[in-house]
N, C-alpha and C. Protein backbone atom coordinates (compact mmCIF):
# COMPACT_ATOMS: atom_id res chain seq x y z
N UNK A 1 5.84 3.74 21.15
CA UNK A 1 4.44 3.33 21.15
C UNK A 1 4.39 1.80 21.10
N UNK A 2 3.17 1.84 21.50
CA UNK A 2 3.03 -0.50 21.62
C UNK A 2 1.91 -0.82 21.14
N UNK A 3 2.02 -1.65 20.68
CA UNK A 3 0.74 -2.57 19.85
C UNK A 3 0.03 -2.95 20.69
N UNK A 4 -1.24 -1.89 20.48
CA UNK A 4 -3.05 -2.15 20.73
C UNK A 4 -3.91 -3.24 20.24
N UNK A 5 -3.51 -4.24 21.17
CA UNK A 5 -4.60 -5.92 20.77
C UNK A 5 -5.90 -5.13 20.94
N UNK A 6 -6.97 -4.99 19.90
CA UNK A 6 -8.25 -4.45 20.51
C UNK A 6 -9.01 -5.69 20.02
N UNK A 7 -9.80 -6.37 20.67
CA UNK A 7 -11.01 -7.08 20.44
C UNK A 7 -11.99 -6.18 19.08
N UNK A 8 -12.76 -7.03 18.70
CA UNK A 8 -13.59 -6.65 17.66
C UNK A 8 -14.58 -5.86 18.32
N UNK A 9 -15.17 -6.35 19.06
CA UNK A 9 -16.53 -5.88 19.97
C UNK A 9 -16.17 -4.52 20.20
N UNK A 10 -14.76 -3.73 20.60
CA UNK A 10 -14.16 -3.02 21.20
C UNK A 10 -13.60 -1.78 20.59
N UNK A 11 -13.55 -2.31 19.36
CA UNK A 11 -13.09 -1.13 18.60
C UNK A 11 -13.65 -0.08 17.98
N UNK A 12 -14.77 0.16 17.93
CA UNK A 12 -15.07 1.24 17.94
C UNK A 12 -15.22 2.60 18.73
N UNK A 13 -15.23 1.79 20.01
CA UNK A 13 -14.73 2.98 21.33
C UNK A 13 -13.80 3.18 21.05
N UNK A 14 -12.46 2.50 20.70
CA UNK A 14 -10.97 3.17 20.89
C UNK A 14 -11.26 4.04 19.89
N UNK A 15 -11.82 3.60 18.96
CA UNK A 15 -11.15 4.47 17.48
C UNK A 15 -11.61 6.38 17.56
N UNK A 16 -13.30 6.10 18.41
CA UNK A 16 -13.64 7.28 18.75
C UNK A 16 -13.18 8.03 19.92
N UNK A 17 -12.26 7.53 20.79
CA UNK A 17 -10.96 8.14 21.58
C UNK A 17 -9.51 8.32 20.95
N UNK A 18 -9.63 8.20 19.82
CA UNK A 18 -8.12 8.47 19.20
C UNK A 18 -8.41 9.51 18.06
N UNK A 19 -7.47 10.17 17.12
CA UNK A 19 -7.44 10.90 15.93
C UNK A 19 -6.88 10.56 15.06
N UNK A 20 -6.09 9.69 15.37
CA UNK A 20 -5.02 9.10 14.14
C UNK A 20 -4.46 7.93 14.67
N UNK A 21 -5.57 6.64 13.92
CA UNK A 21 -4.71 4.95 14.00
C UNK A 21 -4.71 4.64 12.73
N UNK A 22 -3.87 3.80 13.11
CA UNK A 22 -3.29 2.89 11.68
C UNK A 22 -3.38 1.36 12.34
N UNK A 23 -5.10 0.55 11.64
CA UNK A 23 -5.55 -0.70 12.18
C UNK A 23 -5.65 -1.55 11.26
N UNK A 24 -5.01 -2.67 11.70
CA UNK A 24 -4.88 -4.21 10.71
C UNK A 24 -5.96 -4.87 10.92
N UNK A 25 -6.36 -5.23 10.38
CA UNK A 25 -7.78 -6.68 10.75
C UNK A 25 -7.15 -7.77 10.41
N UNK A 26 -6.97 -8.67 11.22
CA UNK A 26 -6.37 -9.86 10.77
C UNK A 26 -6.48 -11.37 11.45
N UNK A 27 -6.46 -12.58 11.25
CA UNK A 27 -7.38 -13.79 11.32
C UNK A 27 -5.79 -14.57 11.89
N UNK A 28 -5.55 -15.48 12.82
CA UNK A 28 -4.53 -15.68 13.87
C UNK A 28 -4.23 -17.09 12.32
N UNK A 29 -5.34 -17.59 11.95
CA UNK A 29 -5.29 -18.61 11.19
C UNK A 29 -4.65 -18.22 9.33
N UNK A 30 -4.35 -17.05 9.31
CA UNK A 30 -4.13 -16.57 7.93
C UNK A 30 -2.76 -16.29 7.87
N UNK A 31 -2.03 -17.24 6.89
CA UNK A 31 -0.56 -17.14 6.58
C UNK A 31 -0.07 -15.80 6.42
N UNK A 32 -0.54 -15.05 5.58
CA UNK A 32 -0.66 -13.54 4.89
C UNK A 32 -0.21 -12.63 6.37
N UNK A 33 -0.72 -12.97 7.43
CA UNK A 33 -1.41 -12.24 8.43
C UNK A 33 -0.01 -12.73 9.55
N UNK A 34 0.27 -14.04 9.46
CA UNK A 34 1.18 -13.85 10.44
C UNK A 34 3.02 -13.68 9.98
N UNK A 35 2.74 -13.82 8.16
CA UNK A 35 4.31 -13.21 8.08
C UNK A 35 4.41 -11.83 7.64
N UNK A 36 3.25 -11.28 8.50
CA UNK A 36 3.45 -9.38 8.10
C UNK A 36 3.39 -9.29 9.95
N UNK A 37 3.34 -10.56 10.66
CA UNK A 37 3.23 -10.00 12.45
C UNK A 37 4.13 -9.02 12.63
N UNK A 38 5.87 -10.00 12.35
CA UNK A 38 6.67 -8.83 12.51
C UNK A 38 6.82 -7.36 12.19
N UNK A 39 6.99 -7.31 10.82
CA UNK A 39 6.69 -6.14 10.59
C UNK A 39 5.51 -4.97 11.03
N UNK A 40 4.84 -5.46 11.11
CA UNK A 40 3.59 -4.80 11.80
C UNK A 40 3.81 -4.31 13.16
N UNK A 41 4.52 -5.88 14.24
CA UNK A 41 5.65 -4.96 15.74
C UNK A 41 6.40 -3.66 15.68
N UNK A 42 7.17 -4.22 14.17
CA UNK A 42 7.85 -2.86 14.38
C UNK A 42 7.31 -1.44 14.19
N UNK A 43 5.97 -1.12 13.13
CA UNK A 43 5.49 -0.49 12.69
C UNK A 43 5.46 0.04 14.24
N UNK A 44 4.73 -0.86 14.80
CA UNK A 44 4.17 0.30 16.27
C UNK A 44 5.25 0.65 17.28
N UNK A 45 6.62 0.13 17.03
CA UNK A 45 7.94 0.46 17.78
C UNK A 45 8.16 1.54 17.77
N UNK A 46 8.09 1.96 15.83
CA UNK A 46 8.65 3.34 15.76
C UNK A 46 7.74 4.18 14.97
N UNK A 47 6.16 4.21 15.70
CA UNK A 47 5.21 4.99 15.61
C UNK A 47 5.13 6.03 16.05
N UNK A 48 4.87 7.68 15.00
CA UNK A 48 5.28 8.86 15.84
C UNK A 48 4.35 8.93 16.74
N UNK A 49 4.39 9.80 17.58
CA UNK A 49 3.80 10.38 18.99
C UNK A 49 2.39 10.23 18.29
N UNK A 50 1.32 9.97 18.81
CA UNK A 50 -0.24 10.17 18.54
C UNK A 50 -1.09 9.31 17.61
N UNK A 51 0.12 8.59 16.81
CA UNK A 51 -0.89 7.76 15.93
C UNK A 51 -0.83 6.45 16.89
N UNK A 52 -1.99 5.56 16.86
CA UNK A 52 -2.28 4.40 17.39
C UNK A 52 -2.55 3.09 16.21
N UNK A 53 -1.60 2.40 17.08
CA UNK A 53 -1.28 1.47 15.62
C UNK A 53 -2.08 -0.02 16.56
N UNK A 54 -3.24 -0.15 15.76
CA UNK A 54 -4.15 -1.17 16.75
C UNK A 54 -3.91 -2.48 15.84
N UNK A 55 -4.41 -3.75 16.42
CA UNK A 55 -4.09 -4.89 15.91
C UNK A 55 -5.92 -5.43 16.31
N UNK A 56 -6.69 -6.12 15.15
CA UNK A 56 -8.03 -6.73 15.77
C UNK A 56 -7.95 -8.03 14.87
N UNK A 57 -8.32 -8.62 15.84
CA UNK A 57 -8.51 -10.27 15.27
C UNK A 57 -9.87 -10.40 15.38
N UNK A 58 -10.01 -10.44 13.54
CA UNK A 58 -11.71 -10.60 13.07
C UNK A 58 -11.69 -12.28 12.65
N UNK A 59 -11.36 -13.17 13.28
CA UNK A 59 -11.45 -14.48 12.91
C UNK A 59 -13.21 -14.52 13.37
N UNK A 60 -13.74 -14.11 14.72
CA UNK A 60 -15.02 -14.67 14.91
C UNK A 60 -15.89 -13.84 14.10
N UNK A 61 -15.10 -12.84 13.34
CA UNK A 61 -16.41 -12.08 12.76
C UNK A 61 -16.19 -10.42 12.56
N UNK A 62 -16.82 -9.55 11.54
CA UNK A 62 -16.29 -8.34 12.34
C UNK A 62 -18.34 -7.68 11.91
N UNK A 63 -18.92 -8.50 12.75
CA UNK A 63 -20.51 -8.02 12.03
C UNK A 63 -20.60 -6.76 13.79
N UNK A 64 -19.71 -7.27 14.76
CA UNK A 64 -19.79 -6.03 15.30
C UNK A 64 -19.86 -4.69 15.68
N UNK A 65 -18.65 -4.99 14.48
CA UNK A 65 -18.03 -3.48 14.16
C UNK A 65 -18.80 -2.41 13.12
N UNK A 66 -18.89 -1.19 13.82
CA UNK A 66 -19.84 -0.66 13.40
C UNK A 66 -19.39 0.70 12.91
N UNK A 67 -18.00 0.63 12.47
CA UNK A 67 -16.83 1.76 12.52
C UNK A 67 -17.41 1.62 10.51
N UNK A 68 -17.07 2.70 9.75
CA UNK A 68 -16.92 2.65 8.60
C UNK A 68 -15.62 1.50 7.61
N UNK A 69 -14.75 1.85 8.47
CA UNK A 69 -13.25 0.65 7.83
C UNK A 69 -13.90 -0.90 8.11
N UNK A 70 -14.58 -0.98 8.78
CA UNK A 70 -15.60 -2.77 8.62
C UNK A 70 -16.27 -2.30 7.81
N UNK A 71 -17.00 -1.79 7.17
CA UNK A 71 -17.93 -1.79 6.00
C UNK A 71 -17.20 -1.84 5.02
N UNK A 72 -15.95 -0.77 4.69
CA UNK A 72 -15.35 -0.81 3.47
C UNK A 72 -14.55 -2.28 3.31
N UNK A 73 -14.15 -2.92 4.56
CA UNK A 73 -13.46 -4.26 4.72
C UNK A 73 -14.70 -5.29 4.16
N UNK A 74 -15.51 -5.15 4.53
CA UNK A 74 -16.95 -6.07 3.77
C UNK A 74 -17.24 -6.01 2.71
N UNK A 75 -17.39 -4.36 2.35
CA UNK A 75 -17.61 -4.16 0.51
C UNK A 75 -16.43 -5.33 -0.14
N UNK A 76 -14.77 -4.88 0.27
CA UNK A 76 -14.21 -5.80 -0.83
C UNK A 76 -14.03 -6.91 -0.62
N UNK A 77 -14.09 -7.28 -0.19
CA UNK A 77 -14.46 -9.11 -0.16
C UNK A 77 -14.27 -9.63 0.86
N UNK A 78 -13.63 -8.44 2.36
CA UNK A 78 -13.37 -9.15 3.90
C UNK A 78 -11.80 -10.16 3.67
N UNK A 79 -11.09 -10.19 2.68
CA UNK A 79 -9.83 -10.67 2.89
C UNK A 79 -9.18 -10.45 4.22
N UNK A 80 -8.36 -10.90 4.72
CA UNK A 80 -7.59 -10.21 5.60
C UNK A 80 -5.69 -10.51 5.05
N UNK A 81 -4.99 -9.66 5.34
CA UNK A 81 -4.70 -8.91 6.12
C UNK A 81 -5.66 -7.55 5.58
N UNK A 82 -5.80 -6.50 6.46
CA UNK A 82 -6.25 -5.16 6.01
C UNK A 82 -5.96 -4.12 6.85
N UNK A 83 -5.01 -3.20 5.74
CA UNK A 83 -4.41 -2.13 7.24
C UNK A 83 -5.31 -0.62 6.68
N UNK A 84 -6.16 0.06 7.70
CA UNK A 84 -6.51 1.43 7.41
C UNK A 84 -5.71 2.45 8.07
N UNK A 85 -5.71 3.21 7.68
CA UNK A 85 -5.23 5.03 8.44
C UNK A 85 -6.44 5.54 8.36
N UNK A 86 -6.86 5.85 10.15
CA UNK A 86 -8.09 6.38 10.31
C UNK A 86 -7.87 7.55 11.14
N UNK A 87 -7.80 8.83 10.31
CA UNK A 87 -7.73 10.19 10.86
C UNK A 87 -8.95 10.99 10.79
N UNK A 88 -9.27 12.02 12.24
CA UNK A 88 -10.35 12.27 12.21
C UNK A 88 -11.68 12.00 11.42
N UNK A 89 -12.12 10.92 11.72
CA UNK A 89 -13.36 9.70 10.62
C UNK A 89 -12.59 9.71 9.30
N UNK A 90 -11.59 10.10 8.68
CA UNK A 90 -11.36 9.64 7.45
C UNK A 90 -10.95 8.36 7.02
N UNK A 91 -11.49 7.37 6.27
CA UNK A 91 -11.13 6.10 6.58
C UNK A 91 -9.95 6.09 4.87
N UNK A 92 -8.52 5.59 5.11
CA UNK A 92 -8.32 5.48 4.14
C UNK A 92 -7.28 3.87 4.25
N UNK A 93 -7.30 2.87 2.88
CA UNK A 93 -6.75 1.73 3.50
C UNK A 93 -5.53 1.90 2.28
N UNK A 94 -4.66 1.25 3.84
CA UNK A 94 -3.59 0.94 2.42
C UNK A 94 -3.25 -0.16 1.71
N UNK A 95 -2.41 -0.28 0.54
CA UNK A 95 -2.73 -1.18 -0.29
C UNK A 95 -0.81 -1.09 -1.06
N UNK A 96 -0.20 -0.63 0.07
CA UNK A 96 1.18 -1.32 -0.15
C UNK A 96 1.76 -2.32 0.34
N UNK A 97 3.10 -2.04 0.18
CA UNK A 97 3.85 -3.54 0.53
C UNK A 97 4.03 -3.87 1.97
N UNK A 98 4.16 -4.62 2.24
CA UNK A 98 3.95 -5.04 4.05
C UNK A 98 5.35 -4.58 4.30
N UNK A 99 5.93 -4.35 3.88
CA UNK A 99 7.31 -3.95 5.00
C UNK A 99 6.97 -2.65 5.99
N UNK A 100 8.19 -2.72 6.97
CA UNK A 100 7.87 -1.94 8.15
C UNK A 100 7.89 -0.21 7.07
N UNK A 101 9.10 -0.08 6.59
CA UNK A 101 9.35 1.17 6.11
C UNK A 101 8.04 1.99 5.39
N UNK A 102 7.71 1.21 4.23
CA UNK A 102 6.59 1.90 3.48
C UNK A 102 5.58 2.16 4.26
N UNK A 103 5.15 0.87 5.44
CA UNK A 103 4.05 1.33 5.83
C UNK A 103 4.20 2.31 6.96
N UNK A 104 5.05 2.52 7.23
CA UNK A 104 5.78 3.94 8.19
C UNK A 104 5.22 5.18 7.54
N UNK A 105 5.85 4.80 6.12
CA UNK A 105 6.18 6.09 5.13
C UNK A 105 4.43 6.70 5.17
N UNK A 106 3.72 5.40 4.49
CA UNK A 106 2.06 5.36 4.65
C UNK A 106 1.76 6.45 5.88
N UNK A 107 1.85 6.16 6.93
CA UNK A 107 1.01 6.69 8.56
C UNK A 107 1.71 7.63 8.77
N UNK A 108 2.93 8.35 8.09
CA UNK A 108 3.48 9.37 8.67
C UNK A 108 3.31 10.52 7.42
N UNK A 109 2.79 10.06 6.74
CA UNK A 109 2.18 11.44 5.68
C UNK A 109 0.79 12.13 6.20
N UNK A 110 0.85 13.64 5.91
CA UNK A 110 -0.37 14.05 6.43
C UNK A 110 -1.59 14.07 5.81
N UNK A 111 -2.51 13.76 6.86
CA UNK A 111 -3.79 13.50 6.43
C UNK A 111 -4.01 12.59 6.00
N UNK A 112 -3.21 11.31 6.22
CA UNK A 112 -2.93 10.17 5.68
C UNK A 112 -2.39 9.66 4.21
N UNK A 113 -2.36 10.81 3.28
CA UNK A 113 -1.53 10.80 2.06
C UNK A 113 -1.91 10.28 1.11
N UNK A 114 -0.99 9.97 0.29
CA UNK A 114 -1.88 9.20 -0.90
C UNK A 114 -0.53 7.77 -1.22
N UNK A 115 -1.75 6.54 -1.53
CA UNK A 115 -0.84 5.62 -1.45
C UNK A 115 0.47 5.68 -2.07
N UNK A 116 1.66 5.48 -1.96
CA UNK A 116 2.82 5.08 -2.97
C UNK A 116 2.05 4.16 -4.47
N UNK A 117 2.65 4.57 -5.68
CA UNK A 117 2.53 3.88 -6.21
C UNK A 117 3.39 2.59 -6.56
N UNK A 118 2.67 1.45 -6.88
CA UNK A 118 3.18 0.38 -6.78
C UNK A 118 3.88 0.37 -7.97
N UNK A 119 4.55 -0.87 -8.21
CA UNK A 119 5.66 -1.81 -9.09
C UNK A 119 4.71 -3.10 -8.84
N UNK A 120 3.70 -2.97 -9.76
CA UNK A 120 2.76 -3.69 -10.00
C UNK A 120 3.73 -4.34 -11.37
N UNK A 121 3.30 -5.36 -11.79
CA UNK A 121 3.92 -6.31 -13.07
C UNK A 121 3.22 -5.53 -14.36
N UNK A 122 1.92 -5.07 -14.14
CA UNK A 122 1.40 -4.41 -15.08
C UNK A 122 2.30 -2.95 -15.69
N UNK A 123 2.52 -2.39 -14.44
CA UNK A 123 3.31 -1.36 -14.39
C UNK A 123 4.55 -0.96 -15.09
N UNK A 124 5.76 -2.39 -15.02
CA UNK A 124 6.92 -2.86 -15.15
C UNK A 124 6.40 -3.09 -16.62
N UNK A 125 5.77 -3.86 -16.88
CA UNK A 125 5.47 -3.52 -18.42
C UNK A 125 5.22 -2.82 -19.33
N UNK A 126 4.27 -1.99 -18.82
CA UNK A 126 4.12 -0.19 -19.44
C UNK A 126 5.91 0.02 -19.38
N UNK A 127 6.43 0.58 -18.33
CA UNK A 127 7.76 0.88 -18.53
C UNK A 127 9.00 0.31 -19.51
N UNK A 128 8.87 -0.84 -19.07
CA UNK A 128 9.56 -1.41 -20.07
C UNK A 128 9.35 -1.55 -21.99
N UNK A 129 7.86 -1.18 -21.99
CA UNK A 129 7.68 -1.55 -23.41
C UNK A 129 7.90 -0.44 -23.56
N UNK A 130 7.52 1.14 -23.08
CA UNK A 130 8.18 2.70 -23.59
C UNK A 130 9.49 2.34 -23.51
N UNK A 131 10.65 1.98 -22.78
CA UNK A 131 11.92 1.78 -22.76
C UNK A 131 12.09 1.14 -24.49
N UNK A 132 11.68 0.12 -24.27
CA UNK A 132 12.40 -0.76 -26.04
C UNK A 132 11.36 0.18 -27.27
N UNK A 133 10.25 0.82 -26.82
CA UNK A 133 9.85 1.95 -28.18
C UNK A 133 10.81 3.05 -28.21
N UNK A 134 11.41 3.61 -26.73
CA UNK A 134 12.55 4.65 -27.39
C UNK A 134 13.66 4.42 -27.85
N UNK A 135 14.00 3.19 -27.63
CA UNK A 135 15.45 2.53 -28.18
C UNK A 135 14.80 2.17 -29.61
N UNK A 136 13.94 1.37 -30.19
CA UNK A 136 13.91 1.35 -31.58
C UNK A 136 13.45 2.77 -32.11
N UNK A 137 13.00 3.62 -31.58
CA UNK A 137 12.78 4.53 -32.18
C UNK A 137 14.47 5.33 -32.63
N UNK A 138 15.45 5.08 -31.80
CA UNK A 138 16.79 5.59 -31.44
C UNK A 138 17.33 4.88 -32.66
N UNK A 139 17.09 3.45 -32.90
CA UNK A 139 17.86 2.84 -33.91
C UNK A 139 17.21 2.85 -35.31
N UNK A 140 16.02 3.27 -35.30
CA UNK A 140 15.75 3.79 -36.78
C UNK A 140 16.13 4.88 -37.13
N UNK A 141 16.15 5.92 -36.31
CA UNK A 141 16.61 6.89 -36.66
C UNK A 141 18.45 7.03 -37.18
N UNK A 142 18.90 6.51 -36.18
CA UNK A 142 20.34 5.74 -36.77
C UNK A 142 20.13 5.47 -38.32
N UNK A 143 19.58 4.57 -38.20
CA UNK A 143 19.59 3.62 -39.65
C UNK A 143 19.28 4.37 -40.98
N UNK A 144 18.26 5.17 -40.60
CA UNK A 144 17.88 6.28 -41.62
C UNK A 144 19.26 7.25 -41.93
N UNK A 145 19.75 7.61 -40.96
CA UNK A 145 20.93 8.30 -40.85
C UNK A 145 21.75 8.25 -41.99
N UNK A 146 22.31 6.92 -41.54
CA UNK A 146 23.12 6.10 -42.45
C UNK A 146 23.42 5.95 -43.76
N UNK A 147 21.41 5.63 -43.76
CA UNK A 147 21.20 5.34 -45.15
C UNK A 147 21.35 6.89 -45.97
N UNK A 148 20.90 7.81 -45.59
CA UNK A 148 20.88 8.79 -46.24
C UNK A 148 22.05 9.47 -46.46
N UNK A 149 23.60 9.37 -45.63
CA UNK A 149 24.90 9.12 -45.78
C UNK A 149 25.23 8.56 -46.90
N UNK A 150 25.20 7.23 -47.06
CA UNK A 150 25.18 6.63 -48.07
C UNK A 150 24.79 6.92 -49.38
N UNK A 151 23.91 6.96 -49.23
CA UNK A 151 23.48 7.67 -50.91
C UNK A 151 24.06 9.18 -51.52
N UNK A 152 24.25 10.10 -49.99
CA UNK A 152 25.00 11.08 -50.50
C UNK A 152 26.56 10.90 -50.58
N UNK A 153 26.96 10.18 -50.40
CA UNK A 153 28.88 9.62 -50.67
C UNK A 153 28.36 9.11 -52.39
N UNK A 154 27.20 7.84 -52.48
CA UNK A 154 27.27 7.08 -53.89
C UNK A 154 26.96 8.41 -55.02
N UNK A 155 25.99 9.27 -54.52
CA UNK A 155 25.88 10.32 -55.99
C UNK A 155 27.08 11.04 -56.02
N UNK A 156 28.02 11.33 -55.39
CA UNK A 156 29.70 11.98 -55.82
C UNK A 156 29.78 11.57 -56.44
């Protein structure tokens, strides 16, 4: 499969001739936007049979677009980059990591899936702080151990 340049004006015809794309909105002028280009090529290299992996450059605007994924792109603040999976009208966006793989993993689940969860910093912290509560929990219990060893050797 090959990467669909669609104009803004334009995309809502394709989208209502297709069943399953996976579309970036993205601004030619946005750093974000052109070191995910590559990855994004490849995405549509090794795109299975039927999904359409479109590319639209909303630099002049996207007040055209009259598709639901421009509205939800407006509700949150119109950032760009922004990639949706749009299967039969279901609009769902994703919100992982730009590499080619995940976002593969993303467009090739059915019905568009549910995001991966991230390794957010917030995340890594939850984990890590249960990690050092089961280890001190591990070394009090030790310690108690011990102690109660101890006292039964001193009353002999």
């Amino acid at each position: 499969m090959k990467l669909l340049v669609v104009p803004a004006n334009e995309l809502d015809e394709k989208l209502m001739n297709s069943d399953r794309s996976f579309v970036r909105f993205h601004s030619p002028q946005c750093g974000h936007c052109r070191d995910m280009h590559k990855s994004w090529e490849n995405v549509a290299d090794s795109a299975p049979e039927g999904l359409d992996v479109i590319d639209v450059d909303v630099s002049s605007g996207v007040s055209s677009i009259k598709h639901e994924c421009a509205k939800k792109m407006i509700d949150s603040g119109g950032g760009v980059p922004r990639l949706y999976l749009i299967e039969n009208g279901n609009v769902q966006e994703y919100e992982g990591s730009r590499t080619t793989n995940e976002m593969l993993e993303f467009a090739n689940k059915q019905k568009g899936g549910r995001k991966k969860k991230q390794n957010t910093k917030r995340n890594t912290r939850r984990k890590q702080k249960s990690n050092k509560t089961r280890k001190s929990r591990k070394s009090r219990k030790s310690r108690k151990s011990r102690k109660s060893r101890k006292s039964r050797k001193s009353r002999k």
